[in-house]
N, C-alpha and C. Protein backbone atom coordinates (compact mmCIF):
# COMPACT_ATOMS: atom_id res chain seq x y z
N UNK A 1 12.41 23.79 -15.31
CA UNK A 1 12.07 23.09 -16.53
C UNK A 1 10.88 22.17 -16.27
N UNK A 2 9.94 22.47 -17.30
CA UNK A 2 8.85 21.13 -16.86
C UNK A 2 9.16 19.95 -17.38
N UNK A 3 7.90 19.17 -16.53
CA UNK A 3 8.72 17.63 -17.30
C UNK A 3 8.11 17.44 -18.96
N UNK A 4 8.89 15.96 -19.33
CA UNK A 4 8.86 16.29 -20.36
C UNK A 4 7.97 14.88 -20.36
N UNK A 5 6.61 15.33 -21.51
CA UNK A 5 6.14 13.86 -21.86
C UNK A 5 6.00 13.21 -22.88
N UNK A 6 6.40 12.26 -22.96
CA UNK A 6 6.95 11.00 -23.94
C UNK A 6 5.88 9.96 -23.90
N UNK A 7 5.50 10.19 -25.22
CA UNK A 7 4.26 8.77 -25.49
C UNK A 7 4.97 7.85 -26.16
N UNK A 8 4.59 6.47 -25.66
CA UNK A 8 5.18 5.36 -26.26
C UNK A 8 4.20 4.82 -27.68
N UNK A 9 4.68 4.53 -28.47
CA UNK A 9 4.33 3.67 -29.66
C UNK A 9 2.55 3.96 -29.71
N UNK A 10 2.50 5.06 -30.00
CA UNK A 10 1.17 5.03 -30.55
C UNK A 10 0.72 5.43 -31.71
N UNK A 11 0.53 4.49 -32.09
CA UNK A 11 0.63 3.82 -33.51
C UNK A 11 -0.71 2.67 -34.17
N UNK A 12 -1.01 2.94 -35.29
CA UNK A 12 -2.07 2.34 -35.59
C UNK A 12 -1.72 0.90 -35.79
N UNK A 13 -0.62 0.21 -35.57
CA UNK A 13 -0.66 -1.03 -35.26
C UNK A 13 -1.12 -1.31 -34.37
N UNK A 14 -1.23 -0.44 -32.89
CA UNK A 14 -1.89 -1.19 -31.71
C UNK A 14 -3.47 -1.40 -32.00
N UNK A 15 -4.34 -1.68 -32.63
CA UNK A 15 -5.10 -1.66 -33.45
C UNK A 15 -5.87 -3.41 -33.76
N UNK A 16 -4.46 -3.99 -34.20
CA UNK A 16 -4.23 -4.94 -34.78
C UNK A 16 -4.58 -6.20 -33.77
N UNK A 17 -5.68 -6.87 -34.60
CA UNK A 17 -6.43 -7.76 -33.68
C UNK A 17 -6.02 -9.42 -32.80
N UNK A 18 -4.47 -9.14 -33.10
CA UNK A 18 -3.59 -9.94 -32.69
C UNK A 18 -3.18 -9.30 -31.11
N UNK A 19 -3.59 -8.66 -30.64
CA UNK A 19 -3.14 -7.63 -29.31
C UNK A 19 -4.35 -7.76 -28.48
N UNK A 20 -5.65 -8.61 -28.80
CA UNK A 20 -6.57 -9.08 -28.03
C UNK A 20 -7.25 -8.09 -27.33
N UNK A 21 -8.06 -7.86 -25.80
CA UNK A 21 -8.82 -7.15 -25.50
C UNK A 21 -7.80 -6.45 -24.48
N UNK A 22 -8.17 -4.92 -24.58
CA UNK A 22 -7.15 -4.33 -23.74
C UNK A 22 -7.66 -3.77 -22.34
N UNK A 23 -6.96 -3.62 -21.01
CA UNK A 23 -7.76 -3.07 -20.07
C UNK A 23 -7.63 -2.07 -19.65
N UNK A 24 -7.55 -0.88 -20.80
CA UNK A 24 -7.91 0.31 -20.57
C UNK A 24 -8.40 1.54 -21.65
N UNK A 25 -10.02 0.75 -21.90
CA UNK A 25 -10.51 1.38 -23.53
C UNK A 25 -9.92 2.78 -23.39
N UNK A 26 -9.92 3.61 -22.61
CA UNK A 26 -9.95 5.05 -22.61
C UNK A 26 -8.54 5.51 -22.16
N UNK A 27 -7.63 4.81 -22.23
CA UNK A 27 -6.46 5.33 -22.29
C UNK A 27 -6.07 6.28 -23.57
N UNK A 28 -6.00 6.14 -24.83
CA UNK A 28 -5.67 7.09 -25.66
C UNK A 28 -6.47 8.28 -25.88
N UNK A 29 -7.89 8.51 -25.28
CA UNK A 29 -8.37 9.48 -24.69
C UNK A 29 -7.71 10.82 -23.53
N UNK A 30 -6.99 9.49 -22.77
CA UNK A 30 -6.59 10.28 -21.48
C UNK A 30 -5.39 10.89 -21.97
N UNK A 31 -4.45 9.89 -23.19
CA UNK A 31 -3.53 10.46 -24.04
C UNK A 31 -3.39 11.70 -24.18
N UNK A 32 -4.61 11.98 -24.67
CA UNK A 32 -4.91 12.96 -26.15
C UNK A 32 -5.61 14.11 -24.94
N UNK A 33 -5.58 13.39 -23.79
CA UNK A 33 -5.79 15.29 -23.06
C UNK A 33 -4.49 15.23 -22.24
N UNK A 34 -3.79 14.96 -22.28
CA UNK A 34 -2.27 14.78 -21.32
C UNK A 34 -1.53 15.36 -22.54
N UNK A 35 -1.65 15.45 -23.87
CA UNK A 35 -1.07 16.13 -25.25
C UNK A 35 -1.55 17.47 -25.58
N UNK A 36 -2.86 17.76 -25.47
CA UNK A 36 -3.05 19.26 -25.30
C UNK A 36 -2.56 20.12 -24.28
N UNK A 37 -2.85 19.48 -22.91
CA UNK A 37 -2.27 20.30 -21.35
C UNK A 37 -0.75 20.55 -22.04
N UNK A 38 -0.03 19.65 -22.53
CA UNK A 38 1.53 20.14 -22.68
C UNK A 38 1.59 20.78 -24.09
N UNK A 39 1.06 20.75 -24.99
CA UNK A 39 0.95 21.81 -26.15
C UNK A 39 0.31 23.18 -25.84
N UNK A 40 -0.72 23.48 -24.67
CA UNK A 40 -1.26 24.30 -24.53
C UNK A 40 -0.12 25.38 -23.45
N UNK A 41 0.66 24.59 -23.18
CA UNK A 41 1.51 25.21 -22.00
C UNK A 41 3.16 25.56 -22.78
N UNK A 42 3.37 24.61 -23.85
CA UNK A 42 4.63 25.15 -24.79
C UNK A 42 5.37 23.96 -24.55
N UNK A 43 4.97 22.76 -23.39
CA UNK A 43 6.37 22.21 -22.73
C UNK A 43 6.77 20.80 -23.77
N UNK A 44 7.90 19.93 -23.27
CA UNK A 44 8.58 19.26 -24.27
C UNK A 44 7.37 17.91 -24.41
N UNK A 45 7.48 17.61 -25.83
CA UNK A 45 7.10 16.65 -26.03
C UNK A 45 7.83 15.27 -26.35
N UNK A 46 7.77 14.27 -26.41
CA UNK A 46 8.41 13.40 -27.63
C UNK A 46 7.92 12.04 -28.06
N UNK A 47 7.64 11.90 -29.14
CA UNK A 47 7.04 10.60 -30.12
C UNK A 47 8.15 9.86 -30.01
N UNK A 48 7.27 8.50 -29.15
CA UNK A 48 8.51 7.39 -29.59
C UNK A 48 7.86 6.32 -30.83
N UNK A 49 8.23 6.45 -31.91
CA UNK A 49 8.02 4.79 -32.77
C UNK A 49 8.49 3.57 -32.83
N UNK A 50 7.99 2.56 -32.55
CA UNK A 50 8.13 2.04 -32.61
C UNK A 50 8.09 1.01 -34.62
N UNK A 51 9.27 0.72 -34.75
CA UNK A 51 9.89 0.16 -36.27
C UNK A 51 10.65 -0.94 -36.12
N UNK A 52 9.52 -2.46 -36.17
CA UNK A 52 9.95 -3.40 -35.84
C UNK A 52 10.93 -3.99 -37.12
N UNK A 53 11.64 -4.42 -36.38
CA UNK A 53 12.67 -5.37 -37.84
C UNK A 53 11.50 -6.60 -37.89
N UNK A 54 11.32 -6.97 -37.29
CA UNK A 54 10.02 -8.45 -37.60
C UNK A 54 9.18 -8.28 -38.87
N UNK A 55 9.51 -9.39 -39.70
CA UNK A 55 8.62 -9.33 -40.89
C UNK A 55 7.29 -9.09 -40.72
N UNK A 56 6.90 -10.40 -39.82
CA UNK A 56 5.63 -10.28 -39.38
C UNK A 56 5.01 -9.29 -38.64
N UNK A 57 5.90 -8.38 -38.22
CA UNK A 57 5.03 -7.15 -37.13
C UNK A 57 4.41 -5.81 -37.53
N UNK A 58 2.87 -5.97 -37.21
CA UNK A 58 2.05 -4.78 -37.85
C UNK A 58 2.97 -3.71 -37.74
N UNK A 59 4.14 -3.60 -37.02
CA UNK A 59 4.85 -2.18 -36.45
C UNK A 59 6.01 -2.28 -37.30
N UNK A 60 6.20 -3.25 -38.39
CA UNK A 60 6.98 -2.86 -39.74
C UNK A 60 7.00 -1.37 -40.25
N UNK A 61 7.94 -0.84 -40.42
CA UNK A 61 8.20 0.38 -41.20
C UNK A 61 7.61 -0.29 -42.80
N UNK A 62 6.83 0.80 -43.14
CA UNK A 62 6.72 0.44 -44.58
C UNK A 62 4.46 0.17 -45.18
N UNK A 63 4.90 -0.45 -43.24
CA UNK A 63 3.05 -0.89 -43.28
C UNK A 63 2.14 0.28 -42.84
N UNK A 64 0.87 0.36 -42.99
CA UNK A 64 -0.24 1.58 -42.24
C UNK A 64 0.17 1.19 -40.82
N UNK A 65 0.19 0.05 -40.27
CA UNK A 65 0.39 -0.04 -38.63
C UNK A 65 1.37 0.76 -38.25
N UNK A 66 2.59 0.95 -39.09
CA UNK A 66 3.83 2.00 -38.38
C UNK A 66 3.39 3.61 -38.27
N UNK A 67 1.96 4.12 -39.07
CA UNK A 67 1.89 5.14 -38.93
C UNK A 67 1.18 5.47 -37.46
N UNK A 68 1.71 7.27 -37.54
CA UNK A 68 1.01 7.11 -35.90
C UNK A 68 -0.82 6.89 -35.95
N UNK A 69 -1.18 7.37 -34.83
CA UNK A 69 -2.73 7.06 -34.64
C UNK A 69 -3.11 8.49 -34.73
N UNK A 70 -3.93 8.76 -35.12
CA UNK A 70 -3.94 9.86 -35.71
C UNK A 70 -4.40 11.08 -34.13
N UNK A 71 -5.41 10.32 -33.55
CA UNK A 71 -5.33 11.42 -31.94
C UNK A 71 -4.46 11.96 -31.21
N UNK A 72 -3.36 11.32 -31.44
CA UNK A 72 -2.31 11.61 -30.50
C UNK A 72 -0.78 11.57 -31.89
N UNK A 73 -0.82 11.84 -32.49
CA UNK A 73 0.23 12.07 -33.76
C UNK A 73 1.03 13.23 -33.49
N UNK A 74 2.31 13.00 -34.16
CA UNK A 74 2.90 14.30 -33.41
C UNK A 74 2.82 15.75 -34.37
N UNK A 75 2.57 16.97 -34.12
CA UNK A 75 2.78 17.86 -34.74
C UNK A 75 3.60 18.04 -34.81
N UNK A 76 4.02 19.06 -36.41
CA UNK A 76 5.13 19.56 -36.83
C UNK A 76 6.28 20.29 -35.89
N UNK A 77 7.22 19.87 -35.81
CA UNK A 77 8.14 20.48 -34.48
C UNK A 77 8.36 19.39 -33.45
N UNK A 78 7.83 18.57 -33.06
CA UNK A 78 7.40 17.59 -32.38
C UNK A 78 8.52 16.41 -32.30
N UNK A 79 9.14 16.19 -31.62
CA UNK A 79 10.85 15.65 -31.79
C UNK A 79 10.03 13.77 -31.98
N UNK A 80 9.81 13.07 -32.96
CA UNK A 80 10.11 11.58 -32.78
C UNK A 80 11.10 10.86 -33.04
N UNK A 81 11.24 9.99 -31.25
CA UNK A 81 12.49 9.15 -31.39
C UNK A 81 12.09 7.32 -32.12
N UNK A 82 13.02 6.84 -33.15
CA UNK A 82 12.32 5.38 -33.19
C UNK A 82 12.90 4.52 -32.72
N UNK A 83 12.50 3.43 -32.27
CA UNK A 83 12.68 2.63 -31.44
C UNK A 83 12.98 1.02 -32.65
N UNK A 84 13.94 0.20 -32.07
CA UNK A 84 13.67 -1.10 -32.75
C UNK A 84 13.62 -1.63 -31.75
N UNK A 85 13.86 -1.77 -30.62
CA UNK A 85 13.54 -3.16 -29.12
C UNK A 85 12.52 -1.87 -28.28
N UNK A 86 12.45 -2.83 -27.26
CA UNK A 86 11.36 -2.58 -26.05
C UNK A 86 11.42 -1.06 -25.21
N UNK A 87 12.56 -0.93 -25.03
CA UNK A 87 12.95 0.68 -24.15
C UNK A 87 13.71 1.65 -25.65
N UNK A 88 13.01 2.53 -24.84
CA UNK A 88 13.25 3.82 -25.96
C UNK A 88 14.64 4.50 -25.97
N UNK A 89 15.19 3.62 -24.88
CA UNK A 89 16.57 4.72 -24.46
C UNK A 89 18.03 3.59 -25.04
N UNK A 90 17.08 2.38 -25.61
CA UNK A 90 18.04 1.82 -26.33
C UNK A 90 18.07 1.96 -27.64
N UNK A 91 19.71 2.18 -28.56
CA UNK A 91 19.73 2.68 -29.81
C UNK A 91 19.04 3.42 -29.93
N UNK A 92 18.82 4.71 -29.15
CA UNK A 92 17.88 5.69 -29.90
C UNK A 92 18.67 7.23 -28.94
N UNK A 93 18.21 8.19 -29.48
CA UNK A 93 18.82 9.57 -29.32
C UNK A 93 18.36 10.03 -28.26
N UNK A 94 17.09 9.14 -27.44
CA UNK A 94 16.50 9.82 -26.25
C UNK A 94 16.87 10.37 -25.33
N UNK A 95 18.83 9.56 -24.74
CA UNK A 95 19.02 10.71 -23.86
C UNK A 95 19.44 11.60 -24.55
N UNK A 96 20.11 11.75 -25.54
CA UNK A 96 20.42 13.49 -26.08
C UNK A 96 19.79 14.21 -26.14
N UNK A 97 18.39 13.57 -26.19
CA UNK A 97 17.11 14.91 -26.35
C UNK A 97 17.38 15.18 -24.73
N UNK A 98 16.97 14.28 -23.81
CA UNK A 98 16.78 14.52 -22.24
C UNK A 98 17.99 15.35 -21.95
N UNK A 99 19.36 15.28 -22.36
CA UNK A 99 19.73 16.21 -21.89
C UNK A 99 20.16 17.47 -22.46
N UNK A 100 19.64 17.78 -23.52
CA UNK A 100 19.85 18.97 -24.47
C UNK A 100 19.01 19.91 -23.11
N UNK A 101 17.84 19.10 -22.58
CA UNK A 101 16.73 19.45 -22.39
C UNK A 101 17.17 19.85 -20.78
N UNK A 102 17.85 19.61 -20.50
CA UNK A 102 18.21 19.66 -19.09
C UNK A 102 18.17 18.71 -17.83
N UNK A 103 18.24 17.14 -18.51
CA UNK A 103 17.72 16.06 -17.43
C UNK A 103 16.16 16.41 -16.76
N UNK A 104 15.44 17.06 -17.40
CA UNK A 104 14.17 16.97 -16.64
C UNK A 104 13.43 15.91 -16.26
N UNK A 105 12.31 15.96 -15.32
CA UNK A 105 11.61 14.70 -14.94
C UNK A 105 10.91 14.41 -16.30
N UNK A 106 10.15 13.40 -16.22
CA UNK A 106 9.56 12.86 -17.38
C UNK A 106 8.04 12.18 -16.86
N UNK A 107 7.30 12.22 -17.76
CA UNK A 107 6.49 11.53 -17.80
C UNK A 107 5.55 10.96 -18.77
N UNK A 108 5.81 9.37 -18.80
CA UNK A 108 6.01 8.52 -19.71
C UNK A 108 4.53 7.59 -19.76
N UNK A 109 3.76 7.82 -21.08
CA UNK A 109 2.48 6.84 -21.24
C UNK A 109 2.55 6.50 -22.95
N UNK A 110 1.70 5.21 -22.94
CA UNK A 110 1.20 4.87 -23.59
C UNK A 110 1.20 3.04 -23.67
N UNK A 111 1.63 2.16 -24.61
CA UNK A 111 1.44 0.85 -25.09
C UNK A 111 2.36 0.68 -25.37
N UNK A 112 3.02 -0.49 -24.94
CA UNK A 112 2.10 -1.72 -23.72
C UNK A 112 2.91 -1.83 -22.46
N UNK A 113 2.14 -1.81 -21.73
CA UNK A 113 2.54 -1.16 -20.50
C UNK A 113 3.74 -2.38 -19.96
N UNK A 114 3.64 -3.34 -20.00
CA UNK A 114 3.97 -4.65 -19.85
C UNK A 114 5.73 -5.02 -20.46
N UNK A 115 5.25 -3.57 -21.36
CA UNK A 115 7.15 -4.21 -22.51
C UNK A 115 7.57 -2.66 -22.57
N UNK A 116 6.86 -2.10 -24.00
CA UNK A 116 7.76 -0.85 -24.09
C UNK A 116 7.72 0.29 -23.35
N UNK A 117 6.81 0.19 -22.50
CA UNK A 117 6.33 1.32 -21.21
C UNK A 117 7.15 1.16 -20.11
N UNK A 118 7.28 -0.53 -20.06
CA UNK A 118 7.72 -0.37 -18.22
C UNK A 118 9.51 -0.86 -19.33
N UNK A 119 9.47 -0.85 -20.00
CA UNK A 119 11.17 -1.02 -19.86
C UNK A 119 11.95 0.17 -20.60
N UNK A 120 11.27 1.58 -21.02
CA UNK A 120 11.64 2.54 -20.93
C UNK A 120 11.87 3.44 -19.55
N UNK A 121 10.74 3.26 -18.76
CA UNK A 121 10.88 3.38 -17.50
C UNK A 121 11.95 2.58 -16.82
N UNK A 122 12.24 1.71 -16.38
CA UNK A 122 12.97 1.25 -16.14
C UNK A 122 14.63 1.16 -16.28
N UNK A 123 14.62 1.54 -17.57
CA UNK A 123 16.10 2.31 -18.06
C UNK A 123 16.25 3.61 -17.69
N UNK A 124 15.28 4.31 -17.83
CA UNK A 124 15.20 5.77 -17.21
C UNK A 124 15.51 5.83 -16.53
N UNK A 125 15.23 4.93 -15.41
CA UNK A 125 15.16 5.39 -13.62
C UNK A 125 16.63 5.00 -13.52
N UNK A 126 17.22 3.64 -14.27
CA UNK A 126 18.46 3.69 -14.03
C UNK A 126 19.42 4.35 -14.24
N UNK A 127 18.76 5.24 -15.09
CA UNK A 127 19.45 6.00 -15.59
C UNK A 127 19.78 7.89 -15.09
N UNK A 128 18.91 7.62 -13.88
CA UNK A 128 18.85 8.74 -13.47
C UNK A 128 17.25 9.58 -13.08
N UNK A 129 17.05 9.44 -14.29
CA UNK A 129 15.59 10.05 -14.50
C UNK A 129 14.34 9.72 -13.24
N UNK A 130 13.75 11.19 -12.90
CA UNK A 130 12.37 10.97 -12.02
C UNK A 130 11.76 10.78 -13.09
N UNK A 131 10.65 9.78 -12.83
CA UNK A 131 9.56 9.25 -13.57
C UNK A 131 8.07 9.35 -13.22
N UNK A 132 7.14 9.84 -13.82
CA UNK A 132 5.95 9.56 -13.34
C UNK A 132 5.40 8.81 -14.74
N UNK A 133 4.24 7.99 -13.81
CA UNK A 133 3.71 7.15 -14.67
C UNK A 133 2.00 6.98 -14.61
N UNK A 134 1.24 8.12 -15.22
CA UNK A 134 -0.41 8.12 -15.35
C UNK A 134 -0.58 6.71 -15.62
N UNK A 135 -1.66 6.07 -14.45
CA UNK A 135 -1.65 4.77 -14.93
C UNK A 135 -3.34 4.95 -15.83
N UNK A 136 -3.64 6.05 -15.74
CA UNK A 136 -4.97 6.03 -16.84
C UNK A 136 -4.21 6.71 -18.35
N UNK A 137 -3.36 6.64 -18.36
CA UNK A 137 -2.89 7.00 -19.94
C UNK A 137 -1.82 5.50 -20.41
N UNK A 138 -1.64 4.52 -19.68
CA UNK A 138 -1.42 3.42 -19.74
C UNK A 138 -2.27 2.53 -20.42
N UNK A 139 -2.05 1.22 -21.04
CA UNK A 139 -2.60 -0.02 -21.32
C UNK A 139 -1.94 -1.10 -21.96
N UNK A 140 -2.85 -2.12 -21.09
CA UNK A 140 -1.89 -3.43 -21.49
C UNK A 140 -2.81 -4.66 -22.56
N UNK A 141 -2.66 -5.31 -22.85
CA UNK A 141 -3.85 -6.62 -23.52
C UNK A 141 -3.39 -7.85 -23.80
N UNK A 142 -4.62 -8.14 -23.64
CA UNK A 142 -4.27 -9.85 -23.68
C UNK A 142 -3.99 -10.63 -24.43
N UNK A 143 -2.45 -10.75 -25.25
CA UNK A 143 -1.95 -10.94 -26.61
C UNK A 143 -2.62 -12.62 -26.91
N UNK A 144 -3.31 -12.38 -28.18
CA UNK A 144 -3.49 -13.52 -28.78
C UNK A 144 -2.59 -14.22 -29.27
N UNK A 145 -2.37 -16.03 -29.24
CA UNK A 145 -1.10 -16.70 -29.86
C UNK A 145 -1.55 -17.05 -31.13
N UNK A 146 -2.81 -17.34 -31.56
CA UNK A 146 -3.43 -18.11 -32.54
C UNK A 146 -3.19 -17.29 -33.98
């Protein structure tokens, strides 16, 4: 089974000029060729959304920020899990997909590397799961308070 790769929250809220300067312009580039290699080959994908309960959060269901980004969006067939906290494997169906799927390895990118990246990882691994982690399909930024 190949592994399976899972993009985190990419979404046109990350966008949103409250998320400051990020240090890795060309990460959703590296995305968006890490999404063809596994469409071009057949293997599993999965969209995580992020659907904040926070009034205030561009990542409100309901707002343009909750939609995906359009480079890396999932095609039709394309399993997305949504997320309301930081790791994807909480309240959400992710391991049922992982193991419909056969416990395969995984490999997990996108925003922000800092919260919903490293604490999906992190549940993963406790959870069993080999993990790899492209640190050029990663990024983190320097959240504005103001």
């Amino acid at each position: 089974m190949p592994d399976v790769l899972i993009l985190i929250d990419q979404q046109k809220a990350k966008e949103h000029p409250k998320w400051g300067p990020r240090n890795n312009p060309d990460a959703e580039k590296n995305i968006a060729r890490l999404l063809a290699a596994w469409r071009a080959h057949g293997w599993p994908i999965l969209h995580v959304r992020h659907d904040s309960t926070y009034p205030d959060s561009p990542f409100r269901p309901g707002q343009d920020g909750n939609d995906f980004s359009p480079l890396t969006a999932p095609l039709q067939g394309e399993a997305v899990i949504a997320k309301r906290v930081t790791s994807a494997f909480i309240g959400t169906d992710l391991e049922a997909h992982l193991r419909a799927l056969g416990r395969p390895p995984l490999v997990i990118c996108g925003w922000l590397l800092a919260n919903s990246v490293e604490a999906t990882v992190r549940v993963g691994a406790n959870l069993g799961y080999r993990i790899r982690l492209p640190a050029d399909a990663c990024w983190s930024c320097d959240k504005h308070t103001s």
